[in-house]
C-alpha atoms as a PDB file:
ATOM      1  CA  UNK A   1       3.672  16.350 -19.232  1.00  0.00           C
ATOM      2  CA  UNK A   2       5.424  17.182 -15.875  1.00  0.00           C
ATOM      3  CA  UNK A   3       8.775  17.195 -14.864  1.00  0.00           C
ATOM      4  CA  UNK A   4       7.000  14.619 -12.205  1.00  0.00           C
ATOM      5  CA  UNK A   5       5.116  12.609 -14.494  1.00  0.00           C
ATOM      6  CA  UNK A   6       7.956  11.499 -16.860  1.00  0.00           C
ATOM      7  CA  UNK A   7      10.049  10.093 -14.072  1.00  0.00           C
ATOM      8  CA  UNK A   8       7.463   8.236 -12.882  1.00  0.00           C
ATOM      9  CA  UNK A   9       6.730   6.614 -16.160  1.00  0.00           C
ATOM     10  CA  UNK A  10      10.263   6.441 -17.260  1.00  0.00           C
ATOM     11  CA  UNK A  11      10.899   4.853 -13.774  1.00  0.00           C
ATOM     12  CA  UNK A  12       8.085   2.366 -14.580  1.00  0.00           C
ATOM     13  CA  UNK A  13       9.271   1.432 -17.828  1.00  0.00           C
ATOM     14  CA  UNK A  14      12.595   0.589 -16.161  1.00  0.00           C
ATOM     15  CA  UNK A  15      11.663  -1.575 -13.691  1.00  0.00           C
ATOM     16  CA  UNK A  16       9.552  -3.399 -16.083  1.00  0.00           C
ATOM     17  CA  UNK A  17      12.044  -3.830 -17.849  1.00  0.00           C
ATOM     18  CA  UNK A  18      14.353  -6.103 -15.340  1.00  0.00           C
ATOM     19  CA  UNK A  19      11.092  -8.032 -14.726  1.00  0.00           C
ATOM     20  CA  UNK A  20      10.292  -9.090 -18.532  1.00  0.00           C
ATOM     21  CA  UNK A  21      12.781 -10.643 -21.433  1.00  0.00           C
ATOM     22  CA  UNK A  22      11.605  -8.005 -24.083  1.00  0.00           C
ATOM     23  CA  UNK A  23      11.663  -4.231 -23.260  1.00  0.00           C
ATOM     24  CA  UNK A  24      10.075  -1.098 -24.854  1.00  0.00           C
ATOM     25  CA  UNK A  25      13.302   0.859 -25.365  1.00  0.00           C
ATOM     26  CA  UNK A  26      11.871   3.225 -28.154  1.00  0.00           C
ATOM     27  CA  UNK A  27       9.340   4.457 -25.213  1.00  0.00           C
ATOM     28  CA  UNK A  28      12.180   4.594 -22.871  1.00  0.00           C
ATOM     29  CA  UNK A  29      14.175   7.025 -25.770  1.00  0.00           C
ATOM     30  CA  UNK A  30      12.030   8.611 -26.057  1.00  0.00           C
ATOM     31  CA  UNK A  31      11.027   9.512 -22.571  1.00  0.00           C
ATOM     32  CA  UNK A  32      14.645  10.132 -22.124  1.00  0.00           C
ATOM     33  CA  UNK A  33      13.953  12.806 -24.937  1.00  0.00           C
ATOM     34  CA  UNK A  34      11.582  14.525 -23.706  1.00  0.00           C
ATOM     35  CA  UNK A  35      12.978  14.699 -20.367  1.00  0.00           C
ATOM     36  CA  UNK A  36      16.225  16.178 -21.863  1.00  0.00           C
ATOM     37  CA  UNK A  37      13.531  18.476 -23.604  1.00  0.00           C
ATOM     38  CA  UNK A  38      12.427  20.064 -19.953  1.00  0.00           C
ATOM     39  CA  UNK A  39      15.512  20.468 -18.878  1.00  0.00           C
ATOM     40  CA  UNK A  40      16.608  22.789 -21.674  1.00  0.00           C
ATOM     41  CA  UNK A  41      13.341  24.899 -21.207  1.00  0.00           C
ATOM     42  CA  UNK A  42      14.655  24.810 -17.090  1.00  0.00           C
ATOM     43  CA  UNK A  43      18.142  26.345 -18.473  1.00  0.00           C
ATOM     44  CA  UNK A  44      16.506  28.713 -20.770  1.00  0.00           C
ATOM     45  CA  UNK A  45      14.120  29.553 -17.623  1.00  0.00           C
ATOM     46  CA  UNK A  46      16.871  30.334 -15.462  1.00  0.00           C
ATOM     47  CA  UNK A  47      18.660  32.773 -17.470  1.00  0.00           C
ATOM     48  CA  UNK A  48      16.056  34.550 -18.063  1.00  0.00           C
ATOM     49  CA  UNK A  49      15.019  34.640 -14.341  1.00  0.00           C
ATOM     50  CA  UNK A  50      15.998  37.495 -12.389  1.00  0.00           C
ATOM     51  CA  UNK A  51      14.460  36.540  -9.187  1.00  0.00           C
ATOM     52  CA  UNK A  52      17.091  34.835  -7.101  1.00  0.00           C
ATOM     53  CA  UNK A  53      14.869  32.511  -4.893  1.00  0.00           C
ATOM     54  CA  UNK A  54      12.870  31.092  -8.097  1.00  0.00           C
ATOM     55  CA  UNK A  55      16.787  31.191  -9.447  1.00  0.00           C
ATOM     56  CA  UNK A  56      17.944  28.422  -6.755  1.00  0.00           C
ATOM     57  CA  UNK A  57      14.702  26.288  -7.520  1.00  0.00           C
ATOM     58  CA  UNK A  58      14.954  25.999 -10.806  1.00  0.00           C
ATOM     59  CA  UNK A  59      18.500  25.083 -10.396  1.00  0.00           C
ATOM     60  CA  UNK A  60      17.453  22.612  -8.112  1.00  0.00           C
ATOM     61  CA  UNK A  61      15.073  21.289 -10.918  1.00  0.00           C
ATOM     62  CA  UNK A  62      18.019  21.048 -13.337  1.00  0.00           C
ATOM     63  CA  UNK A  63      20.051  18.994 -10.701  1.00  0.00           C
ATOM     64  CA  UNK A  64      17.656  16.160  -9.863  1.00  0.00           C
ATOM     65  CA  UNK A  65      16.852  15.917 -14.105  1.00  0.00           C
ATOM     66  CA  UNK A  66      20.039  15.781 -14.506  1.00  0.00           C
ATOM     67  CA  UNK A  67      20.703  12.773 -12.481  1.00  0.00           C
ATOM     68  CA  UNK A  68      17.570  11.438 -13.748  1.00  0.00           C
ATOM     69  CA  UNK A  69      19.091  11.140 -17.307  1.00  0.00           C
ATOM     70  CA  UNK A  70      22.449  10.176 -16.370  1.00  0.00           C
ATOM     71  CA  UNK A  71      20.410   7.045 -14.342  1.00  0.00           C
ATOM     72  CA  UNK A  72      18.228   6.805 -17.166  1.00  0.00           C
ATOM     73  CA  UNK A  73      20.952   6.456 -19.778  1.00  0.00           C
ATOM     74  CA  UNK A  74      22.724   4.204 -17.914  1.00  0.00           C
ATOM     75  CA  UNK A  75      19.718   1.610 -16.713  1.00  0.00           C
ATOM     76  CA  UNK A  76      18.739   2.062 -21.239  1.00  0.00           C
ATOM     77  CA  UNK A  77      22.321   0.775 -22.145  1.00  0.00           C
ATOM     78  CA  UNK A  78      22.200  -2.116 -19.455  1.00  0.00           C
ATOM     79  CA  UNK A  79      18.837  -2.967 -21.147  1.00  0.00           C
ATOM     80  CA  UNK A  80      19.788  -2.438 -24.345  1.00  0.00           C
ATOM     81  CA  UNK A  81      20.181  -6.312 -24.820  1.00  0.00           C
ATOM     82  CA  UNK A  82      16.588  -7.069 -24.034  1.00  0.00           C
ATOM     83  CA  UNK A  83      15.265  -4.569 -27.049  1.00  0.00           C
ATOM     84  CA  UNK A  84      12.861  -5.495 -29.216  1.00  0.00           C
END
């Protein structure tokens, strides 16, 4: 699954889960997992890349996942009370 793909769903799951009483936090861990998953195989990606304009985008990549699991931790613990 893309880089693309999981925010979108882990975005979804999210904002559903403001909307209902009960959320779906094992399918929000574990999107957080597997996000965490492609940004390790970004790191490993850029240190093994010698080219330095594919360098800066990956590292760009890394950034904006980054964020995305820092927001996405933060949004699970805040929803942590609604967990089935």
């Amino acid at each position: 699954m893309g880089i693309e793909k999981l925010l979108k769903n882990l975005q979804d799951y999210l904002n559903k889960g403001e909307k209902k009483k009960t959320v779906h936090c094992d399918r929000i861990d574990h999107l957080l997992a597997k996000l965490e998953e492609k940004k390790q195989k970004l790191e490993k990606k850029l240190v093994d890349e010698s080219n330095t304009t594919k360098k800066k985008r990956l590292m760009t990549d890394i950034k904006i996942v980054t964020l995305q699991l820092k927001n996405g931790y933060k949004r699970r613990e805040e929803l942590s009370a609604k967990c089935k």
